[in-house]
Each structure stands twice: as structure tokens, then as C-alpha cells.
ModelCIF file with pLDDT and N, C-alpha, C, O atoms, coordinates in Angstrom:
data_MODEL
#
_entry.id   MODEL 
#
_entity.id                         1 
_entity.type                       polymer 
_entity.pdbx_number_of_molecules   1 
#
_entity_poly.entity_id                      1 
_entity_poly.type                           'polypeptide(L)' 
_entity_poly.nstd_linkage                   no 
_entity_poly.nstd_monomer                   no 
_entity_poly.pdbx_seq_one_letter_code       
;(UNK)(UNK)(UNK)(UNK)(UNK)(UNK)(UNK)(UNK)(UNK)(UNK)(UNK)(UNK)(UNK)(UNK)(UNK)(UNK)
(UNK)(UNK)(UNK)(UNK)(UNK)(UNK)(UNK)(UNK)(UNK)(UNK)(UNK)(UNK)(UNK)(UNK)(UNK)(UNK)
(UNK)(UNK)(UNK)(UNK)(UNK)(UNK)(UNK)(UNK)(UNK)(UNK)(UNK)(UNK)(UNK)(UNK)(UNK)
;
_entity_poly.pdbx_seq_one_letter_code_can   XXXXXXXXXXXXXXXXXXXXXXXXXXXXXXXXXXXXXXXXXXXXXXX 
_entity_poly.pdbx_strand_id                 A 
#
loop_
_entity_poly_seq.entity_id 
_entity_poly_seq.num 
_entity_poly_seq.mon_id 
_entity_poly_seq.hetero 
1 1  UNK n 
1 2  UNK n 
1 3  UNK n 
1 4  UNK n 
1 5  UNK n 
1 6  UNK n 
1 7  UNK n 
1 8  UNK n 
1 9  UNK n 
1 10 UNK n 
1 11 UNK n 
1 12 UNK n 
1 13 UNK n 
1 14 UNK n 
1 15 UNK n 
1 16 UNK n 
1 17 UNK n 
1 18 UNK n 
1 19 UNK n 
1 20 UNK n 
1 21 UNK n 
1 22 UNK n 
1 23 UNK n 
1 24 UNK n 
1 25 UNK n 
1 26 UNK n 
1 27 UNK n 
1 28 UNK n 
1 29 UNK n 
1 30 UNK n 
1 31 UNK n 
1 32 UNK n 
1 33 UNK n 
1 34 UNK n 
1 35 UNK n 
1 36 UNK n 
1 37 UNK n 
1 38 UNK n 
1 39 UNK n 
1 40 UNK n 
1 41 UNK n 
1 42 UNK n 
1 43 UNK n 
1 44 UNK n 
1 45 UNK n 
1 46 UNK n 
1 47 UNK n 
#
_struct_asym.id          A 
_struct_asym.entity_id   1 
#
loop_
_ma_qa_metric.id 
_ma_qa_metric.mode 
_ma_qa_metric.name 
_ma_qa_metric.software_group_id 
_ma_qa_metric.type 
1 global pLDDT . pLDDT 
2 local  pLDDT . pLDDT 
#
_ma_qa_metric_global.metric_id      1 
_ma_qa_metric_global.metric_value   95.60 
_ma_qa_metric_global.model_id       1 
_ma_qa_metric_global.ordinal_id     1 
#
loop_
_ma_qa_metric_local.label_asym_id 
_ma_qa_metric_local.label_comp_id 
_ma_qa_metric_local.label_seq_id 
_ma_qa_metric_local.metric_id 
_ma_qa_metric_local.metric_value 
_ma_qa_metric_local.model_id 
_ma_qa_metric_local.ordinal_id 
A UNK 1  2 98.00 1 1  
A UNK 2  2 98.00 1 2  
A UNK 3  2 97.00 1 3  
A UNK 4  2 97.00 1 4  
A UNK 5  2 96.00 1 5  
A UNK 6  2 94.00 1 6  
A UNK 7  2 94.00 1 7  
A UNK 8  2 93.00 1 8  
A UNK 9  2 92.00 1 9  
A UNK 10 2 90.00 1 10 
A UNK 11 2 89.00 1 11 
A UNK 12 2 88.00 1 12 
A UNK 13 2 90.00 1 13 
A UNK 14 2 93.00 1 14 
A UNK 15 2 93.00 1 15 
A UNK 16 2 94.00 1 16 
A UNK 17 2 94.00 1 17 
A UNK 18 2 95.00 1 18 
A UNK 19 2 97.00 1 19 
A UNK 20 2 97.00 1 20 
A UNK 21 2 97.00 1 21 
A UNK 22 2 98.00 1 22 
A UNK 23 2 98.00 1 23 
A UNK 24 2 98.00 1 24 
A UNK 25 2 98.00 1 25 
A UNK 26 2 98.00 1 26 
A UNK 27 2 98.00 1 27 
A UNK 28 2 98.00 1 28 
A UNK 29 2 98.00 1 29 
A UNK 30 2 98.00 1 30 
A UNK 31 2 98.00 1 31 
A UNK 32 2 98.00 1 32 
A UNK 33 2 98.00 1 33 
A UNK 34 2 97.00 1 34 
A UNK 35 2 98.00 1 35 
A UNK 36 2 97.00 1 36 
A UNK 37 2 96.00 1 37 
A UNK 38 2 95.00 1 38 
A UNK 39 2 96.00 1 39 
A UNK 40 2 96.00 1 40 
A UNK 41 2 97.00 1 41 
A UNK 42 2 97.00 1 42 
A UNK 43 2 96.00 1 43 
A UNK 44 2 96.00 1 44 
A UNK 45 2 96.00 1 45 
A UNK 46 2 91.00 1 46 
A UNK 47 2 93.00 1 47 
#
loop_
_atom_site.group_PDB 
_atom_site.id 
_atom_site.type_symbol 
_atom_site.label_atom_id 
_atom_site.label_alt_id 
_atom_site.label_comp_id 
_atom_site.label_asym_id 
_atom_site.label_entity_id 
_atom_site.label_seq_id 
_atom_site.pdbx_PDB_ins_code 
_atom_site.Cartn_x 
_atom_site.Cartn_y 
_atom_site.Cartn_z 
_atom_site.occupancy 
_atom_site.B_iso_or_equiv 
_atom_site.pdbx_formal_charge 
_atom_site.auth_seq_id 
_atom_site.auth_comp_id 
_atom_site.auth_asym_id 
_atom_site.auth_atom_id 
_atom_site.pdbx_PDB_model_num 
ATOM 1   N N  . UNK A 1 1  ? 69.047 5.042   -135.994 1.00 98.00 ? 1  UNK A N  1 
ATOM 2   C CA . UNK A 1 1  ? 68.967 4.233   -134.770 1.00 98.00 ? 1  UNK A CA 1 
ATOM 3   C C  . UNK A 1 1  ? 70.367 4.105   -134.167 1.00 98.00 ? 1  UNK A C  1 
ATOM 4   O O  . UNK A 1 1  ? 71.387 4.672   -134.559 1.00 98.00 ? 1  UNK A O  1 
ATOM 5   N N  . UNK A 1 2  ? 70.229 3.233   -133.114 1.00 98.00 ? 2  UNK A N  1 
ATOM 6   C CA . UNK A 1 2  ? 71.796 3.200   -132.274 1.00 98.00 ? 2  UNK A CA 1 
ATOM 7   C C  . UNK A 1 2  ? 72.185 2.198   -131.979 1.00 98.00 ? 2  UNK A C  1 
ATOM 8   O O  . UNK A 1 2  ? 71.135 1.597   -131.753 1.00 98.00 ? 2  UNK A O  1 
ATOM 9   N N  . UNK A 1 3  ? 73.285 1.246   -131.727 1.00 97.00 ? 3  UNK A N  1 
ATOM 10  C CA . UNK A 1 3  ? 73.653 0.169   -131.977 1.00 97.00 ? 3  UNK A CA 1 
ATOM 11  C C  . UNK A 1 3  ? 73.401 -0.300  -130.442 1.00 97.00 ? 3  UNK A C  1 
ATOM 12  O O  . UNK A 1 3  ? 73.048 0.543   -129.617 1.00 97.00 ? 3  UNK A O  1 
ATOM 13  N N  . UNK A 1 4  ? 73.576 -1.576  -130.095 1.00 97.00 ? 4  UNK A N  1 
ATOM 14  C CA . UNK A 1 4  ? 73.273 -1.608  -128.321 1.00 97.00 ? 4  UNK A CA 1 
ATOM 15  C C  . UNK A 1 4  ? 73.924 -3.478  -128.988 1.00 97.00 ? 4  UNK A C  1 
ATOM 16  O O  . UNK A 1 4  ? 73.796 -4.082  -130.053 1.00 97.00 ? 4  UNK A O  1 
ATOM 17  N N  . UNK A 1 5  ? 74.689 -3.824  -127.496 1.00 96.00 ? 5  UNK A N  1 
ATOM 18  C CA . UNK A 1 5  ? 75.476 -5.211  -127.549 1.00 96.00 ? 5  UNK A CA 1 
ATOM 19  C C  . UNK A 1 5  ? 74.460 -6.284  -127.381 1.00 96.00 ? 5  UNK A C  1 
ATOM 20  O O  . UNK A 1 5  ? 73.563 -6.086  -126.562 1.00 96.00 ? 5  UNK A O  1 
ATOM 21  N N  . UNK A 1 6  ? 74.484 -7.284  -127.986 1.00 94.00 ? 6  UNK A N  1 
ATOM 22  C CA . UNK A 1 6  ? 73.472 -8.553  -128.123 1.00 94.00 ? 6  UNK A CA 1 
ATOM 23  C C  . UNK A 1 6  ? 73.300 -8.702  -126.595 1.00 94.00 ? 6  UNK A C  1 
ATOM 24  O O  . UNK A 1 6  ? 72.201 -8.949  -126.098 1.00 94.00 ? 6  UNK A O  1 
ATOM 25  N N  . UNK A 1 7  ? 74.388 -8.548  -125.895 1.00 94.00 ? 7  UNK A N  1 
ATOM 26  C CA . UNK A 1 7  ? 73.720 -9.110  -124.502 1.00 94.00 ? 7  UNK A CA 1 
ATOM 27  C C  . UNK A 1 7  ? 72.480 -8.613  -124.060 1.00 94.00 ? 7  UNK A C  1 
ATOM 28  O O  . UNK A 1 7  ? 71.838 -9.376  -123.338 1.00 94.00 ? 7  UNK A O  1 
ATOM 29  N N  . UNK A 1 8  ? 72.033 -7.607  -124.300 1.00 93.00 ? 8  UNK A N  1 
ATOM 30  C CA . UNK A 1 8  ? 71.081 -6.571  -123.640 1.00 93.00 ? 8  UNK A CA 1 
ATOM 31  C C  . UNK A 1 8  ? 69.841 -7.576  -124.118 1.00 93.00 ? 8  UNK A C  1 
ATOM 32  O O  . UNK A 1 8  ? 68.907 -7.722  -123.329 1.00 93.00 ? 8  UNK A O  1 
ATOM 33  N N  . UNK A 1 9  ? 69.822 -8.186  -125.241 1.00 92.00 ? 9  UNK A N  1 
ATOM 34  C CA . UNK A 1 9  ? 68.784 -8.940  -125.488 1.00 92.00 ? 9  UNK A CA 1 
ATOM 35  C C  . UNK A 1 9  ? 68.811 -10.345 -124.563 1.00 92.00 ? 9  UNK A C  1 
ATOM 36  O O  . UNK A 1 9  ? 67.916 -10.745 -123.818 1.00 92.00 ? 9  UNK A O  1 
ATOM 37  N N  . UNK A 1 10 ? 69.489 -10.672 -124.706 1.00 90.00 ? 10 UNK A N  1 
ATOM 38  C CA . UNK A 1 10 ? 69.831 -11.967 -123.561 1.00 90.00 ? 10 UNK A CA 1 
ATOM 39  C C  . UNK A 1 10 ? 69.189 -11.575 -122.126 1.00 90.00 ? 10 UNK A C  1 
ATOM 40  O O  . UNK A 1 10 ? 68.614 -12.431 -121.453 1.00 90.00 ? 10 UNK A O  1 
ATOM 41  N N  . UNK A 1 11 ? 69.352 -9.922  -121.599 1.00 89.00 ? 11 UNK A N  1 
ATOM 42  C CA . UNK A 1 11 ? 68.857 -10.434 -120.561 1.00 89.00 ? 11 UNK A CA 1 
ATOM 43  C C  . UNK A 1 11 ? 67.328 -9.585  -120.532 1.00 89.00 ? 11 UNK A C  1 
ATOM 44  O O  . UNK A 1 11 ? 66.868 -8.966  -119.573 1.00 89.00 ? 11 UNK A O  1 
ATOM 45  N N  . UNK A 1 12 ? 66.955 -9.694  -121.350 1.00 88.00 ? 12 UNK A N  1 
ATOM 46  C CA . UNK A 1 12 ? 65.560 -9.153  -121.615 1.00 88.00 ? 12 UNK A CA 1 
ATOM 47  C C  . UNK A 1 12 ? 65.079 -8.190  -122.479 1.00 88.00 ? 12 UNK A C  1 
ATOM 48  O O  . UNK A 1 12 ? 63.857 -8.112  -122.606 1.00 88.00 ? 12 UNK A O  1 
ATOM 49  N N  . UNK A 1 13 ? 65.784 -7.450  -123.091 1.00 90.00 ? 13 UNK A N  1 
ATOM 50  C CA . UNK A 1 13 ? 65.625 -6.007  -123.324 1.00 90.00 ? 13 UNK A CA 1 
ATOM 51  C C  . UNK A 1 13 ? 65.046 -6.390  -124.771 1.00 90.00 ? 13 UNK A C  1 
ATOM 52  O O  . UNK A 1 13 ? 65.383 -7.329  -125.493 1.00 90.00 ? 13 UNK A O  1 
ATOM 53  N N  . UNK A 1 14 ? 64.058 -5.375  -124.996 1.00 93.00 ? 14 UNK A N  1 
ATOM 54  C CA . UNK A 1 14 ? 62.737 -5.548  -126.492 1.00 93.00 ? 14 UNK A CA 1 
ATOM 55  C C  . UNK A 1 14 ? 63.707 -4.791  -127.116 1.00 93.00 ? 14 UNK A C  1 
ATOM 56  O O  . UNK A 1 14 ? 64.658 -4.180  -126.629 1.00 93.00 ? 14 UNK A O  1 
ATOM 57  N N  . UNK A 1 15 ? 63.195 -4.959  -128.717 1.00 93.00 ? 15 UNK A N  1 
ATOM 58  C CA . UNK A 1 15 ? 63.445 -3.860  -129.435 1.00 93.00 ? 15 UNK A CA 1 
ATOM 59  C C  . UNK A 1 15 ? 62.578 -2.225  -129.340 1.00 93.00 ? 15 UNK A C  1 
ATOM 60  O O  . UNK A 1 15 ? 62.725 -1.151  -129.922 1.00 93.00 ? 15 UNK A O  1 
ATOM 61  N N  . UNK A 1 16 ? 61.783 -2.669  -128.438 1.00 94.00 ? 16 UNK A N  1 
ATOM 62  C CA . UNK A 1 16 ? 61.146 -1.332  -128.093 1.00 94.00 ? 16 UNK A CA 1 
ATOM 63  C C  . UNK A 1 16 ? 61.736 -0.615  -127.047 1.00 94.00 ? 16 UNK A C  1 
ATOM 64  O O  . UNK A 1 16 ? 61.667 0.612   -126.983 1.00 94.00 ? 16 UNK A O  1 
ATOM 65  N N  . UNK A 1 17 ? 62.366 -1.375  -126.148 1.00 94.00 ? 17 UNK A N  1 
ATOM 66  C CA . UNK A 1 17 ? 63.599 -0.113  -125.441 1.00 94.00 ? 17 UNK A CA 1 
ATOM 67  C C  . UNK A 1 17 ? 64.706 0.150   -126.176 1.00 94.00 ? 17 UNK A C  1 
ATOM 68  O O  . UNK A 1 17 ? 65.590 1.007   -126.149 1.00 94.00 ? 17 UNK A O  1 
ATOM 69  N N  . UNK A 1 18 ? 64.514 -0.540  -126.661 1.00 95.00 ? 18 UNK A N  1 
ATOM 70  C CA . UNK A 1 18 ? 66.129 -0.240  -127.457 1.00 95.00 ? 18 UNK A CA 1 
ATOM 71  C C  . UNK A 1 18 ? 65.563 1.394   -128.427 1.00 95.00 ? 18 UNK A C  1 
ATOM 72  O O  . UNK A 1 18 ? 65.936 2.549   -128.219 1.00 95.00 ? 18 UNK A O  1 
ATOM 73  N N  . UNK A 1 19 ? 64.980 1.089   -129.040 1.00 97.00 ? 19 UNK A N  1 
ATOM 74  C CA . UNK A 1 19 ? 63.998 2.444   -129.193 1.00 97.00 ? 19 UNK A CA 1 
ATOM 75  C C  . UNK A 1 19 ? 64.314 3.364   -128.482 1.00 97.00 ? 19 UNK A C  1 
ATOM 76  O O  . UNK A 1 19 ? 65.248 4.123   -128.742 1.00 97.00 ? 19 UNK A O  1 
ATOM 77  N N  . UNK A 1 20 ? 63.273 3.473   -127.043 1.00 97.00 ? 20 UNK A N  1 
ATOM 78  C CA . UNK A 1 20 ? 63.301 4.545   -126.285 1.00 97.00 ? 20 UNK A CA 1 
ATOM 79  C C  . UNK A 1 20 ? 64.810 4.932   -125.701 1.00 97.00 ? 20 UNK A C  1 
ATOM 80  O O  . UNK A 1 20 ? 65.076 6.020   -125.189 1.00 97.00 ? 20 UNK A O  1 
ATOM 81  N N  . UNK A 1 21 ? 65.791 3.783   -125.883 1.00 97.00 ? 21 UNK A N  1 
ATOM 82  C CA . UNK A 1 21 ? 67.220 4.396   -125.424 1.00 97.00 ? 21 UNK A CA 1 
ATOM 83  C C  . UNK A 1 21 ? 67.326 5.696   -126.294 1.00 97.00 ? 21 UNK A C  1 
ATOM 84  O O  . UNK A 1 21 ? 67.314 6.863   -125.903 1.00 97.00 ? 21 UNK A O  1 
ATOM 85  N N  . UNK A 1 22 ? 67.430 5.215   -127.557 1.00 98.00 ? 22 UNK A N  1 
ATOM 86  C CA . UNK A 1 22 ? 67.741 6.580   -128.214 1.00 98.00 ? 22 UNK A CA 1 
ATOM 87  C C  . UNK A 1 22 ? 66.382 7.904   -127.764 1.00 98.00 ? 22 UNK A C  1 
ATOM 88  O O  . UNK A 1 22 ? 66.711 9.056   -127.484 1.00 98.00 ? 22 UNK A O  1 
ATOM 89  N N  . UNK A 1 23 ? 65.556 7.645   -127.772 1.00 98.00 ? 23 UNK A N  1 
ATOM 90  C CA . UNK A 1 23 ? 64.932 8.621   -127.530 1.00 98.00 ? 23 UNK A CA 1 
ATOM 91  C C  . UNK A 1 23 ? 65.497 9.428   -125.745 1.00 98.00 ? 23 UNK A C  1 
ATOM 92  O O  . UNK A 1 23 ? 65.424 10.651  -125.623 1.00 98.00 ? 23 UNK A O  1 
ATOM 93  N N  . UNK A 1 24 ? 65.988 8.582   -124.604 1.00 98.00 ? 24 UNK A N  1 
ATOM 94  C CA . UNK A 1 24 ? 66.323 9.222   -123.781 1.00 98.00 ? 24 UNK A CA 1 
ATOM 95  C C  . UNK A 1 24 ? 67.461 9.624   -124.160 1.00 98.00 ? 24 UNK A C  1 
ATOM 96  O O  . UNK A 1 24 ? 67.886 10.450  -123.353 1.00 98.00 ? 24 UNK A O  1 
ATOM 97  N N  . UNK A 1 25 ? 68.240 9.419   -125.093 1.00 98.00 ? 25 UNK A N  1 
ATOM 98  C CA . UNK A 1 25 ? 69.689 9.901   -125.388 1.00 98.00 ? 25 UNK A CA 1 
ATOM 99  C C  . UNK A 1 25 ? 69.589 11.375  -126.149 1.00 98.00 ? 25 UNK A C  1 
ATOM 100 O O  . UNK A 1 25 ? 70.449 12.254  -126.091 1.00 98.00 ? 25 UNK A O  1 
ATOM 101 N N  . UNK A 1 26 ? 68.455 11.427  -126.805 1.00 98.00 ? 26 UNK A N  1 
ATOM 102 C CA . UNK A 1 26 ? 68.026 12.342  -127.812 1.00 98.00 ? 26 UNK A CA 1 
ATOM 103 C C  . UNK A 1 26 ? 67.744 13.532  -126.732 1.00 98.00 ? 26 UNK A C  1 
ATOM 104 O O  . UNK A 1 26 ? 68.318 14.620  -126.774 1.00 98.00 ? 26 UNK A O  1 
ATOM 105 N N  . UNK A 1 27 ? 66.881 13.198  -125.868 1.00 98.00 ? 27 UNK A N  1 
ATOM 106 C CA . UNK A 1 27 ? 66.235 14.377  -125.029 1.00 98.00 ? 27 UNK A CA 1 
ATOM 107 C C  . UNK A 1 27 ? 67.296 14.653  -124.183 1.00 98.00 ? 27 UNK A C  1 
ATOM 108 O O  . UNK A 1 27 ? 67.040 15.835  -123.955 1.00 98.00 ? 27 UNK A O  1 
ATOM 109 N N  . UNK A 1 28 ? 68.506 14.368  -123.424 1.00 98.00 ? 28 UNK A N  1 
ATOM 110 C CA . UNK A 1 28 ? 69.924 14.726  -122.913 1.00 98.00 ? 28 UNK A CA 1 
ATOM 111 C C  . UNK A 1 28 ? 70.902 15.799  -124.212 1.00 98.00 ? 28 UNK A C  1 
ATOM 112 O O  . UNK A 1 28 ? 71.494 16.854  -123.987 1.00 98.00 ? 28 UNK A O  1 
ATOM 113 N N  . UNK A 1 29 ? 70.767 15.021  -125.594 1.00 98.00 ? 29 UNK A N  1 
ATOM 114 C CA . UNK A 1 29 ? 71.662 16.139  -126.572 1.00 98.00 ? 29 UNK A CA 1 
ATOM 115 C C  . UNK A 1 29 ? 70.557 16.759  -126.577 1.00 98.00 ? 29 UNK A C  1 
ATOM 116 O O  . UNK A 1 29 ? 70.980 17.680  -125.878 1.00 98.00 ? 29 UNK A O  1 
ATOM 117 N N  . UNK A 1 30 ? 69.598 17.018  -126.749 1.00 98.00 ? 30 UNK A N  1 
ATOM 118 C CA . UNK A 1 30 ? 68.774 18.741  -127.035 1.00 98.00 ? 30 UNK A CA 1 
ATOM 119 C C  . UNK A 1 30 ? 68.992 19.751  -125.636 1.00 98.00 ? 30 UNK A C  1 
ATOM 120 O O  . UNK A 1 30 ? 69.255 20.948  -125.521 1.00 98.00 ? 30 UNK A O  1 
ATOM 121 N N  . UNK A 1 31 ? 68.771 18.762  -124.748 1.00 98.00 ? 31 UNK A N  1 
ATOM 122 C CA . UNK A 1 31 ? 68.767 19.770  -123.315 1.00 98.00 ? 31 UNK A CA 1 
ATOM 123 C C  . UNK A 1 31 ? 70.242 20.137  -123.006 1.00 98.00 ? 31 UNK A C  1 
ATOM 124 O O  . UNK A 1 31 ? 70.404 20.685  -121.915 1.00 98.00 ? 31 UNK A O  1 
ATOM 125 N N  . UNK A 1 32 ? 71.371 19.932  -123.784 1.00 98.00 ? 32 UNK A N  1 
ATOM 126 C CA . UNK A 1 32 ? 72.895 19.773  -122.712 1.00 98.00 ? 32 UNK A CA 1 
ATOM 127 C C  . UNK A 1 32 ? 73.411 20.961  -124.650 1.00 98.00 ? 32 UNK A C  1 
ATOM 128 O O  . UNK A 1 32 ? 74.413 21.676  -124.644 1.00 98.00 ? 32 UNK A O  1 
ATOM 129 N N  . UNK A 1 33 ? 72.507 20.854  -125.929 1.00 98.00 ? 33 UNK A N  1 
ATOM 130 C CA . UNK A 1 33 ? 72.746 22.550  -126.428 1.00 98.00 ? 33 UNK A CA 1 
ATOM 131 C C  . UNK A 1 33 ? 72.048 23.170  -126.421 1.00 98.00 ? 33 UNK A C  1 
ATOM 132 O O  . UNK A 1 33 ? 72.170 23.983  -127.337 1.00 98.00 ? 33 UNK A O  1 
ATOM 133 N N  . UNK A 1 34 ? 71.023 23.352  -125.687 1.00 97.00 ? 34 UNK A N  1 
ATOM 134 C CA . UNK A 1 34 ? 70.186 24.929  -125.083 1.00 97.00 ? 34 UNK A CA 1 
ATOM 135 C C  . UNK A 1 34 ? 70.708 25.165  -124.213 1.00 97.00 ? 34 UNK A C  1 
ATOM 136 O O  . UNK A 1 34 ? 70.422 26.323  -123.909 1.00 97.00 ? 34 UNK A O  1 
ATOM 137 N N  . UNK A 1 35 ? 71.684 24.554  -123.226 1.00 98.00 ? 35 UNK A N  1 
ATOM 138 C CA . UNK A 1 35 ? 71.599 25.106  -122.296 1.00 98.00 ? 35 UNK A CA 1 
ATOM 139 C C  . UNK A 1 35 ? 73.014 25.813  -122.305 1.00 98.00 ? 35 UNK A C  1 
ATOM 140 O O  . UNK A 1 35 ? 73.210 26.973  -121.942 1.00 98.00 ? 35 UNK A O  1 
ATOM 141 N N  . UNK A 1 36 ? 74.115 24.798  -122.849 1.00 97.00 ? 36 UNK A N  1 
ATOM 142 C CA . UNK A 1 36 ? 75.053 25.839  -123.498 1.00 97.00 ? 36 UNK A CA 1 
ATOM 143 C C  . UNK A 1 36 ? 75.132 27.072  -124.191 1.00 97.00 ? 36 UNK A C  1 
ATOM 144 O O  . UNK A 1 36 ? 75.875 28.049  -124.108 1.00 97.00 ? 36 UNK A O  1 
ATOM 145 N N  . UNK A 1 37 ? 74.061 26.727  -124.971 1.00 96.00 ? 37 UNK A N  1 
ATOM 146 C CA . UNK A 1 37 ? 73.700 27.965  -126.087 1.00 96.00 ? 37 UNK A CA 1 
ATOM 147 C C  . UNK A 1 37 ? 73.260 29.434  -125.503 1.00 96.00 ? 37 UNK A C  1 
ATOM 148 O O  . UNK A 1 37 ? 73.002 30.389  -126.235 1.00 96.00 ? 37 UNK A O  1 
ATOM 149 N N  . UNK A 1 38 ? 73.207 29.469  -123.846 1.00 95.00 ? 38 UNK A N  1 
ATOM 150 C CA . UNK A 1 38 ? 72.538 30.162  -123.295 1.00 95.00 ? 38 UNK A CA 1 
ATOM 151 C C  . UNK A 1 38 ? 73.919 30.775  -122.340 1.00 95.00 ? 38 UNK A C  1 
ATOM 152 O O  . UNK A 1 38 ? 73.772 31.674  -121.512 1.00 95.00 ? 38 UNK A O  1 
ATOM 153 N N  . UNK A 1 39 ? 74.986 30.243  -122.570 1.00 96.00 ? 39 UNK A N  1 
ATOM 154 C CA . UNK A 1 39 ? 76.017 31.003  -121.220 1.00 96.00 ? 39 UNK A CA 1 
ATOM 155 C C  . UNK A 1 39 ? 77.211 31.333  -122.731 1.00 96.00 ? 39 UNK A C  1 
ATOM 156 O O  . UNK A 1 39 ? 76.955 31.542  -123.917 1.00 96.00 ? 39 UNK A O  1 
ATOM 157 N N  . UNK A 1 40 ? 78.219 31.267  -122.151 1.00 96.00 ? 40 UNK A N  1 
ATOM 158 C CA . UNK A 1 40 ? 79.358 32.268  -122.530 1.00 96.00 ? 40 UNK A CA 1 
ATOM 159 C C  . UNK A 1 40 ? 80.441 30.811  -122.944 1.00 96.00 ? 40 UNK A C  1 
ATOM 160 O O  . UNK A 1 40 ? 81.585 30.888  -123.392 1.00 96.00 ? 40 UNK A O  1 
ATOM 161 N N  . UNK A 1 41 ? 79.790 29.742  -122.683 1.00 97.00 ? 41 UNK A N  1 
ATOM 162 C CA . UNK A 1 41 ? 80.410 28.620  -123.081 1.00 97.00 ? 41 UNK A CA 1 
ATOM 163 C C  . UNK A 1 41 ? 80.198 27.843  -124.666 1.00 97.00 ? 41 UNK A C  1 
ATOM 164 O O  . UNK A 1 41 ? 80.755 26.945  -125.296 1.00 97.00 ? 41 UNK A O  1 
ATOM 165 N N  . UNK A 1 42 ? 79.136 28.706  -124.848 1.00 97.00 ? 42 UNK A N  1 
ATOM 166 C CA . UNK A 1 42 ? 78.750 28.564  -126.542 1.00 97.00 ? 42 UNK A CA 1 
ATOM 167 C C  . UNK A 1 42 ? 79.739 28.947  -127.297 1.00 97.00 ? 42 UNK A C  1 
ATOM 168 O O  . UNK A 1 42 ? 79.962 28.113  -128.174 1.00 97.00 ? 42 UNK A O  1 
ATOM 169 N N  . UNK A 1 43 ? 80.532 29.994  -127.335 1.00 96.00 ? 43 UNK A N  1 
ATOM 170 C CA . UNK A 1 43 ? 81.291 30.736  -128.285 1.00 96.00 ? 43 UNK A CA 1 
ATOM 171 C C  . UNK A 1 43 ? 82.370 29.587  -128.230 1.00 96.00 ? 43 UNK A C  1 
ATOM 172 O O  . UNK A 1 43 ? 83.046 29.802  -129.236 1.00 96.00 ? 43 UNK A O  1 
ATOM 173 N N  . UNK A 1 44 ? 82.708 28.873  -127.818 1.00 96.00 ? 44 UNK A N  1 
ATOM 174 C CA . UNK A 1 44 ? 84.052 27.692  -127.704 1.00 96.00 ? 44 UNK A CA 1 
ATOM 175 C C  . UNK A 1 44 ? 82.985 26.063  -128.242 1.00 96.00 ? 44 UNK A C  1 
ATOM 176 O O  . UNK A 1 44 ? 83.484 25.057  -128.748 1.00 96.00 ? 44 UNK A O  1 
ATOM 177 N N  . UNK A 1 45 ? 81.856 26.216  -128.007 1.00 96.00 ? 45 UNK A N  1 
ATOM 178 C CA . UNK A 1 45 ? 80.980 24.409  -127.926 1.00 96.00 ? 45 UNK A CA 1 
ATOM 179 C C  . UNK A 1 45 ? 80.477 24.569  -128.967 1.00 96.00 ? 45 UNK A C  1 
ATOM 180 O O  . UNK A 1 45 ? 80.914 23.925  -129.920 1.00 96.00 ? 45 UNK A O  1 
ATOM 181 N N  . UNK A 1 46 ? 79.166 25.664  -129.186 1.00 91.00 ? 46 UNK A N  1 
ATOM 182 C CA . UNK A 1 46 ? 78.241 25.719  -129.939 1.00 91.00 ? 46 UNK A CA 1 
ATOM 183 C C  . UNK A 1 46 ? 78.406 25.346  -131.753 1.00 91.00 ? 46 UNK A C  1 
ATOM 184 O O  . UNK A 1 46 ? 77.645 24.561  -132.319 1.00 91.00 ? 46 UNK A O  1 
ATOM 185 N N  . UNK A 1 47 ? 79.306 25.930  -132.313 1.00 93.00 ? 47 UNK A N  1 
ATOM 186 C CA . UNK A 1 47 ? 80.108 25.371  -133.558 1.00 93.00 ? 47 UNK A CA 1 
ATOM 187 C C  . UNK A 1 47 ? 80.160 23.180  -133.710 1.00 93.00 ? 47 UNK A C  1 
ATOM 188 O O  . UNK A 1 47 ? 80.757 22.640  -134.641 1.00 93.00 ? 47 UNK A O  1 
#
């Protein structure tokens, strides 16, 4: 899981977004190394 600042609860936020944060964070790192993995910028990132 991922850490998130007490305030976020203060001004509403469930533990069930707090959830889906990581899950939108998750689906940004899969999509940002395929897409590297696919140009000439891999040989320097991909490692």
C-alpha cells in the first residue's frame, strides 16, 4: 500500500480511495514502461 497525509482524511477521503490512489498510480507505472520499452529510450531507462 502507499502512505497518504492524515489530512486527506479530515477532509473526507475513505480508505477506499486511498486504495484506488494506488491503483491509479499503478496503471501510470505500467503504461509510462511499455511505452518506453518500445522507443530507443529503453536502452538508458529500462534497467
Amino acid at each position: 500500500s502507499f502512505q497518504y497525509d492524515s489530512s486527506l482524511i479530515q477532509m473526507g477521503a475513505t480508505q477506499a480511495d486511498l486504495l484506488e490512489a494506488g491503483s491509479f498510480f499503478l496503471d501510470s507505472v505500467g503504461h509510462s514502461y511499455l511505452l518506453i520499452e518500445q522507443t530507443n529510450f529503453a536502452i538508458k531507462y529500462k534497467s
